[in-house]
Protein backbone atom coordinates (compact mmCIF):
# COMPACT_ATOMS: atom_id res chain seq x y z
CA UNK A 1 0.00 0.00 0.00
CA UNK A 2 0.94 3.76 -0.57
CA UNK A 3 2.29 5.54 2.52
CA UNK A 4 -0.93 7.86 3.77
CA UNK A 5 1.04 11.29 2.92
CA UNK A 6 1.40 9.23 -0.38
CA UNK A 7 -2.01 8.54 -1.09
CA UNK A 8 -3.12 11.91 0.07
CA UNK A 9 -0.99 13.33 -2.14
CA UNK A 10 -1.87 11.68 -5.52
CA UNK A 11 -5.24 12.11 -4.52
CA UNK A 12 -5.06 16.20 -4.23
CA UNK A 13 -3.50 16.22 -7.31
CA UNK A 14 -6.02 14.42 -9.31
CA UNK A 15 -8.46 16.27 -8.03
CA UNK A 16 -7.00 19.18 -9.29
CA UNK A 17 -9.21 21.45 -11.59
CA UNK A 18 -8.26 21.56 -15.07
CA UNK A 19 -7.38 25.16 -15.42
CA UNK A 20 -5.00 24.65 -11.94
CA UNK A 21 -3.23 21.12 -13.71
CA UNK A 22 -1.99 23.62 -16.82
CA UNK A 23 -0.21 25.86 -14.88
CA UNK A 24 3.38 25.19 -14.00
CA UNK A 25 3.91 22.78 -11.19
CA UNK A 26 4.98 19.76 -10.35
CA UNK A 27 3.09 16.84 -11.27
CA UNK A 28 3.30 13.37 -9.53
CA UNK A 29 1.12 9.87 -10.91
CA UNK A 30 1.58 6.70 -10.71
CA UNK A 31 0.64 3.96 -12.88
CA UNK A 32 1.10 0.31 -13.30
CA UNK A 33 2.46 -2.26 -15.40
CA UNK A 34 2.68 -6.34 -15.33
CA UNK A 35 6.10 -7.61 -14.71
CA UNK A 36 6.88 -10.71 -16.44
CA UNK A 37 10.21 -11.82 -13.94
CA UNK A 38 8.23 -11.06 -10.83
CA UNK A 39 7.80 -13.94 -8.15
CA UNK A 40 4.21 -13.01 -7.20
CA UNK A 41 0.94 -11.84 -8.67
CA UNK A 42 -0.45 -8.67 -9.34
CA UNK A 43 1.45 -5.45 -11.13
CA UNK A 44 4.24 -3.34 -10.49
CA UNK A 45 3.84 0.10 -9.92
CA UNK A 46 6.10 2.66 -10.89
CA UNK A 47 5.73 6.64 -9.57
CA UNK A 48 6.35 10.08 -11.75
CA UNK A 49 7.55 13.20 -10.57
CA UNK A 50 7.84 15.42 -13.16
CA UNK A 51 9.01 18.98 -12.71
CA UNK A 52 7.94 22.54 -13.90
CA UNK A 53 9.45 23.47 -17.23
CA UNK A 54 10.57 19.58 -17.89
CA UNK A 55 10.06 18.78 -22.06
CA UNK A 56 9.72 15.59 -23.62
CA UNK A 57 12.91 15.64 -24.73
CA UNK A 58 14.39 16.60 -20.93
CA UNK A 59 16.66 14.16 -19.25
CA UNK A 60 14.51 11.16 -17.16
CA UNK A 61 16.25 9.72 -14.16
CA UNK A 62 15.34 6.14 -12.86
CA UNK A 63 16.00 5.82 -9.03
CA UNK A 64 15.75 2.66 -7.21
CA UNK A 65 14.61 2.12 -3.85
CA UNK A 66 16.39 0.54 -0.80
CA UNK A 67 15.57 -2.50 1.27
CA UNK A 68 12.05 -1.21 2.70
CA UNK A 69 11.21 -1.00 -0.79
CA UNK A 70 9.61 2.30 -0.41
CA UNK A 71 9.85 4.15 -3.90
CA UNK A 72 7.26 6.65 -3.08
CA UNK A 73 9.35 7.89 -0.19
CA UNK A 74 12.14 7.72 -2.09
CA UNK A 75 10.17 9.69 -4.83
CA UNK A 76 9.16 12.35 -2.31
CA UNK A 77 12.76 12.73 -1.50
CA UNK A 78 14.00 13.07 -4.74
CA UNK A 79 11.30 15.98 -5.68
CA UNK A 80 13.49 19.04 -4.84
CA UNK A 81 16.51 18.09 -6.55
CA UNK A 82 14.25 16.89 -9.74
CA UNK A 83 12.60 20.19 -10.03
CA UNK A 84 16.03 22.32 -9.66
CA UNK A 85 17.72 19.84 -12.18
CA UNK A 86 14.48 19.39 -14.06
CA UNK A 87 14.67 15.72 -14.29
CA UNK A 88 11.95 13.47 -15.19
CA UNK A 89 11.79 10.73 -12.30
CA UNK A 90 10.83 7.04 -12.20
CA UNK A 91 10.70 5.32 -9.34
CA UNK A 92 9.51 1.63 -9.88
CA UNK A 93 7.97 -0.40 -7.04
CA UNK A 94 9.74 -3.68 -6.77
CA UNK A 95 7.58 -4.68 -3.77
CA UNK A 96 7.87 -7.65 -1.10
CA UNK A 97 5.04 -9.18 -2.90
CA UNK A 98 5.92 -9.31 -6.31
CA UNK A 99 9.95 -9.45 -5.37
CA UNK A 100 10.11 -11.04 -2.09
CA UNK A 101 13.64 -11.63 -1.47
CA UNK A 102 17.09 -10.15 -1.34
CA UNK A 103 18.20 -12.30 -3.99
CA UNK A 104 15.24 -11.07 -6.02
CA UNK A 105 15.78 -7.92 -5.98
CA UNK A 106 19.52 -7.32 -4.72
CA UNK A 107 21.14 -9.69 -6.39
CA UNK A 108 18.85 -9.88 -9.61
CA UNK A 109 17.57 -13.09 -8.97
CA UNK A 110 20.66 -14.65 -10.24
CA UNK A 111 20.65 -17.13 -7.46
CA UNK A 112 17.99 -17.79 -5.41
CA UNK A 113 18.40 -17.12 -1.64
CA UNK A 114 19.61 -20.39 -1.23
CA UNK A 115 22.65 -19.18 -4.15
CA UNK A 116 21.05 -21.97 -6.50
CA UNK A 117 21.77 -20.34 -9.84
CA UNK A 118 18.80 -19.04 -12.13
CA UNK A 119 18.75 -18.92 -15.87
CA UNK A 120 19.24 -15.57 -17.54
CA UNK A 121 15.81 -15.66 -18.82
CA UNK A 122 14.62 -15.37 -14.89
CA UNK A 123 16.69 -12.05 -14.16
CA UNK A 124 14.91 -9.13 -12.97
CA UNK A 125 17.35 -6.71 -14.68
CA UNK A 126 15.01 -7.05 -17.89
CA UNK A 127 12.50 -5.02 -15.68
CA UNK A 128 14.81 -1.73 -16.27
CA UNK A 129 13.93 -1.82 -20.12
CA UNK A 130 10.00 -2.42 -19.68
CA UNK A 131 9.86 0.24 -16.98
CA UNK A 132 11.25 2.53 -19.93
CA UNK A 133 9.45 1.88 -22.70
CA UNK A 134 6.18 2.26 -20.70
CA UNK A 135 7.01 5.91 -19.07
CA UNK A 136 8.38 6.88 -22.56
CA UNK A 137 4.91 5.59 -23.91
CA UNK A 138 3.01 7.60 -21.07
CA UNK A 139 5.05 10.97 -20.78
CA UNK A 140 6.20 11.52 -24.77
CA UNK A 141 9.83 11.07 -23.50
CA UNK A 142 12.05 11.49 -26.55
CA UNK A 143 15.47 10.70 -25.59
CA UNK A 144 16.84 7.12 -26.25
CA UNK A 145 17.87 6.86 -22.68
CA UNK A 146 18.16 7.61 -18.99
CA UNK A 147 20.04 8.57 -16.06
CA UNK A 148 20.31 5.47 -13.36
CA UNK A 149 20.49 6.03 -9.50
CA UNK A 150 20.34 3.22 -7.22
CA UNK A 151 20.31 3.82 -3.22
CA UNK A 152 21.51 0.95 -0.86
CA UNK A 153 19.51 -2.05 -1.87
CA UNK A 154 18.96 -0.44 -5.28
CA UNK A 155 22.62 0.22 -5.73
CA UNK A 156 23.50 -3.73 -5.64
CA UNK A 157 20.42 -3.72 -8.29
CA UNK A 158 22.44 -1.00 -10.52
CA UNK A 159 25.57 -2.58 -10.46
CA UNK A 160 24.82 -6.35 -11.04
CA UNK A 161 22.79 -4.83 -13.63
CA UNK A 162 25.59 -3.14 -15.05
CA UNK A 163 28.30 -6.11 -14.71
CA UNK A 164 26.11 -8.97 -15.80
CA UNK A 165 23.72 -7.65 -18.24
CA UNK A 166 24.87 -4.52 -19.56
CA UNK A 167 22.39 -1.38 -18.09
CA UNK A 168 22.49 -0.72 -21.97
CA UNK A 169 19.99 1.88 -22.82
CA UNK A 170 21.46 4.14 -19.25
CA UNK A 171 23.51 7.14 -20.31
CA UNK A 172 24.92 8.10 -16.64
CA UNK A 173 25.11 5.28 -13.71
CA UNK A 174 25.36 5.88 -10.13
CA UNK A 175 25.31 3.68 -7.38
CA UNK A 176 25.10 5.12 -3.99
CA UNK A 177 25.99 3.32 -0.79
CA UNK A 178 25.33 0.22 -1.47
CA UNK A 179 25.77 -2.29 1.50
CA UNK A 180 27.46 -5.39 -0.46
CA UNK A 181 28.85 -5.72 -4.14
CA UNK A 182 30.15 -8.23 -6.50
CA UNK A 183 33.56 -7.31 -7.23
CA UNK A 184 34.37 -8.20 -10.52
CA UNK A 185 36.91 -10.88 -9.71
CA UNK A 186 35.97 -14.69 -10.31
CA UNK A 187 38.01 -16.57 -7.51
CA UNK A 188 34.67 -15.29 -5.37
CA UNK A 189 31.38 -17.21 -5.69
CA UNK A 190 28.12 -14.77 -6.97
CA UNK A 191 26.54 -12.54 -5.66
CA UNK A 192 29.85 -11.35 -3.81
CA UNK A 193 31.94 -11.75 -6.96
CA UNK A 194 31.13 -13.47 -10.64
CA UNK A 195 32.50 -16.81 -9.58
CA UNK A 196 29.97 -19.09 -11.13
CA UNK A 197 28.64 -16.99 -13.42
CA UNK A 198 29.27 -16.98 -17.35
CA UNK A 199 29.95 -13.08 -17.22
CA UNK A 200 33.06 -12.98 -20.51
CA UNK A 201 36.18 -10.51 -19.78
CA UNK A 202 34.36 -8.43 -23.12
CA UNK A 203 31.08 -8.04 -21.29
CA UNK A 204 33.56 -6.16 -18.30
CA UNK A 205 35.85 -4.02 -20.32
CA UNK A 206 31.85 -2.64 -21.87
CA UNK A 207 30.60 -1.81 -18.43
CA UNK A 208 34.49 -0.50 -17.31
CA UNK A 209 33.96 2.09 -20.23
CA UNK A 210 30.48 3.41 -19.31
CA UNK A 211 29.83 6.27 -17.67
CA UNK A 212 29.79 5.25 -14.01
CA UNK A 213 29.96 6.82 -10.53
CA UNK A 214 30.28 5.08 -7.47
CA UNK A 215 29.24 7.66 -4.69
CA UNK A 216 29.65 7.36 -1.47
CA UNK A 217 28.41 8.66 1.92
CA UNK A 218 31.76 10.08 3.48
CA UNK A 219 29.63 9.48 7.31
CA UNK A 220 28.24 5.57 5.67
CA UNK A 221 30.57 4.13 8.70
CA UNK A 222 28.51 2.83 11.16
CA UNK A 223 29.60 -1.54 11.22
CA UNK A 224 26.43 -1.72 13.48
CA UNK A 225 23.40 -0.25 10.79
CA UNK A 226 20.13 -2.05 11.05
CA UNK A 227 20.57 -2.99 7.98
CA UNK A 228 24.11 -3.52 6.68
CA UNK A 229 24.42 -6.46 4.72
CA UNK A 230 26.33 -9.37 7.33
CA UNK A 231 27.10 -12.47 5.12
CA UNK A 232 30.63 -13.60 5.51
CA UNK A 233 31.45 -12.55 1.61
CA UNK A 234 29.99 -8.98 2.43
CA UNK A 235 32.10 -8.69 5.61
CA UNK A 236 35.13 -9.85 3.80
CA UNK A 237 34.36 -6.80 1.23
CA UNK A 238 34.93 -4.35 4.56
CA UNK A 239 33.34 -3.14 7.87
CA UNK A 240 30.82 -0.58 6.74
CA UNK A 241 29.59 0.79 3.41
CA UNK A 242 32.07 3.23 2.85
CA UNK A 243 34.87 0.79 2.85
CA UNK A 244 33.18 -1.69 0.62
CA UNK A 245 32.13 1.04 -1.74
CA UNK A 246 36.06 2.24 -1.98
CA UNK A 247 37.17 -1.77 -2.33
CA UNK A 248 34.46 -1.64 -5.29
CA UNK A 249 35.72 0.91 -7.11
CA UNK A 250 39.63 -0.13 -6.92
CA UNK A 251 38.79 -3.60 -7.16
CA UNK A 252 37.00 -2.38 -10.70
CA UNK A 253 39.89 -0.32 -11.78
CA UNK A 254 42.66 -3.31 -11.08
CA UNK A 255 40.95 -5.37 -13.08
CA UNK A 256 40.40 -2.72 -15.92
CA UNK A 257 44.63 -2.36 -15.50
CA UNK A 258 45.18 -6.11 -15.87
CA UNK A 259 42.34 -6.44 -18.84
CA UNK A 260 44.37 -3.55 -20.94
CA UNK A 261 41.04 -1.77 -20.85
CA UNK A 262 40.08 1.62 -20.62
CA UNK A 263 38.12 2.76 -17.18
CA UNK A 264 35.68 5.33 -17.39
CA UNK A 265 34.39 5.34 -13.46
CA UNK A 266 34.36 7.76 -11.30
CA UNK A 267 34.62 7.27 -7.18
CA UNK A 268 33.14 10.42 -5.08
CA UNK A 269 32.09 10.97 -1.79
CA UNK A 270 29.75 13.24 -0.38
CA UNK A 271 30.89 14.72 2.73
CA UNK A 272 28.30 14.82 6.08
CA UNK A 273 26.43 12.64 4.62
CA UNK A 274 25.46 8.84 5.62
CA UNK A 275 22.99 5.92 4.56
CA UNK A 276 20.85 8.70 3.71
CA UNK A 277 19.18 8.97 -0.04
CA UNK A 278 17.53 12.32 0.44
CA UNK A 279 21.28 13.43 1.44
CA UNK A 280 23.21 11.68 -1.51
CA UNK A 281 20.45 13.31 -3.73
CA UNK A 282 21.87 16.50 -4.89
CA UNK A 283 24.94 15.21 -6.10
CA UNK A 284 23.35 12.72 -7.77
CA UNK A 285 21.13 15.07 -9.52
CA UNK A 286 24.04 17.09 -10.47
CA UNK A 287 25.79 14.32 -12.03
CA UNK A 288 22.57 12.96 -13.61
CA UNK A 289 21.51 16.17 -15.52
CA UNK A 290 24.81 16.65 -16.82
C-alpha cells in the first residue's frame, strides 16, 4: 500500500481542476504495469515526478529504492533536486510481494536465496527496459535513454545490472551506498563476486567504459546499521559501506589495468552525509543532468 502522505498526495492532485493542472507545477502519478520476472501476482507500480518546465525531450532519471522498498518515499525525497535539475523521475515499485527476497531484488535473482543459480531468462534486470518503454509511452519522452540512481539495496540492483547484463539503454550510472557488491573478480562465488557466473572478460571491459559513478556517503561508517548487509562474503568486502564502496571501485579499476582496458568510473564521496538517499540526492542530480 501507498504511505498515507502518499495517497493523500496523488489524490489532491487528481483532483486538481483543469485550469489549476496547466499551470506550471509539479506533477506526480503513478501507474502500473505487469512484470513478467516477478515472483508473485499482481502489477508493479512505478511513480512520476515530473518537474515545472521539464520537455519531452528533458533528461529522465530512474532511481531505485532501498531495502524497505519504499519508492514513493524515495520519490518524495527526490522531488526538490528533480525540479532544480528538471529531471523526469521514475521510481519503480519492486515490492515484497511481487519481489520477495534479497536475492530477487539485490542480487537480480541470479541465485535464489539459497545461491542456487537461475537462468538468464529469470533475471529481474530485464524489468529496467520495460519500466522505460512504458514511461516513454506515457510521458512523450524522446530521448533514447536515462540517467540510473540506485540507493543501498537499489545500488546492488544497478551494479549487477551493469556487470552482468549490460544497463544498456542508461547514459549516466550511479550507485550510492550500497551495502554489499560483487567485485568483478571470479576466484569469489556470486553474488559477492562473478565466480559461477558466465559473465566474458568483453562483457567487463563494456561496463568499465560506461559512464559510471560510485558515490559514497563520506559518514556511511557505522559496522552496526540495522541494515548492513552481514554475510561472511559482504564482511570480507569491509566493515561498513564506505569501505566496501572504496574496495568496489579499486577492485573495478585493477581489473580494468590487468584487462588492458580503458576505465571510465568515477569514485566520489559526499561529505556529512550517511545511509541517507535524500542526502546523496543533490549530487546525484548534479551528475545525472549533466
Amino acid at each position: 500500500m501507498l504511505h498515507r502522505r502518499g495517497l493523500m498526495a496523488l489524490g489532491a492532485i487528481a483532483a486538481l481542476p483543469r485550469q489549476a493542472a496547466a499551470q506550471p507545477a509539479a506533477a506526480q502519478s503513478v501507474f502500473e504495469m505487469e512484470e513478467p520476472r516477478a515472483l508473485g501476482p499482481g502489477p508493479m507500480r512505478v511513480f512520476l515526478h515530473r518537474p515545472p518546465g521539464w520537455q519531452t525531450d528533458g533528461r529522465v532519471l530512474l532511481v531505485l529504492h532501498g531495502l524497505q522498498r519504499d519508492a514513493d518515499r524515495y520519490l518524495a525525497q527526490w522531488a526538490p533536486q528533480a525540479d532544480a535539475a528538471k529531471l523526469l523521475v521514475v521510481a519503480p515499485e519492486f515490492s515484497r510481494a511481487l519481489f520477495p527476497t534479497v536475492a530477487s531484488y539485490n542480487w537480480g535473482n541470479v541465485v535464489t536465496q539459497a545461491l542456487v543459480p537461475n537462468p538468464p531468462e529469470a533475471w529481474t534486470f530485464g524489468a529496467i527496459d520495460r519500466i522505460w518503454q512504458a514511461v516513454r509511452a506515457r510521458t512523450g519522452a524522446t530521448r533514447p535513454g536515462y540517467a540510473l540512481f540506485g540507493h543501498s539495496a537499489g545500488a546492488q540492483f544497478v551494479h549487477r545490472y551493469l556487470l552482468l547484463a549490460e544497463a544498456s539503454q542508461a547514459e549516466a550510472i550511479i550507485t550510492a551506498n550500497a551495502g554489499s557488491y560483487t567485485m568483478p573478480v571470479r576466484d569469489v562465488a556470486f553474488p559477492f563476486g562473478l565466480g559461477g557466473t558466465s559473465v566474458p572478460d568483453e562483457r567487463l571491459a563494456a561496463a568499465f567504459a560506461r559512464p559510471v559513478t560510485v558515490l559514497l556517503g563520506a559518514d556511511d561508517v557505522d559496522p552496526d546499521h540495522r541494515s548492513i548487509p552481514r554475510q561472511p562474503g559482504a564482511m570480507a568486502q569491509g566493515p561498513h559501506r564506505l569501505a566496501r564502496g572504496m574496495r568496489f571501485y579499486a577492485e573495478a579499476r585493477a581489473v580494468a589495468w590487468r584487462l588492458g582496458v580503458p576505465f571510465h568510473w568515477r569514485l566520489e564521496t559526499v561529505p556529512g552525509v550517511g545511509h541517507d538517499n535524500g542526502g546523496m540526492a543533490r549530487r546525484a542530480a548534479a551528475i545525472a543532468a549533466g
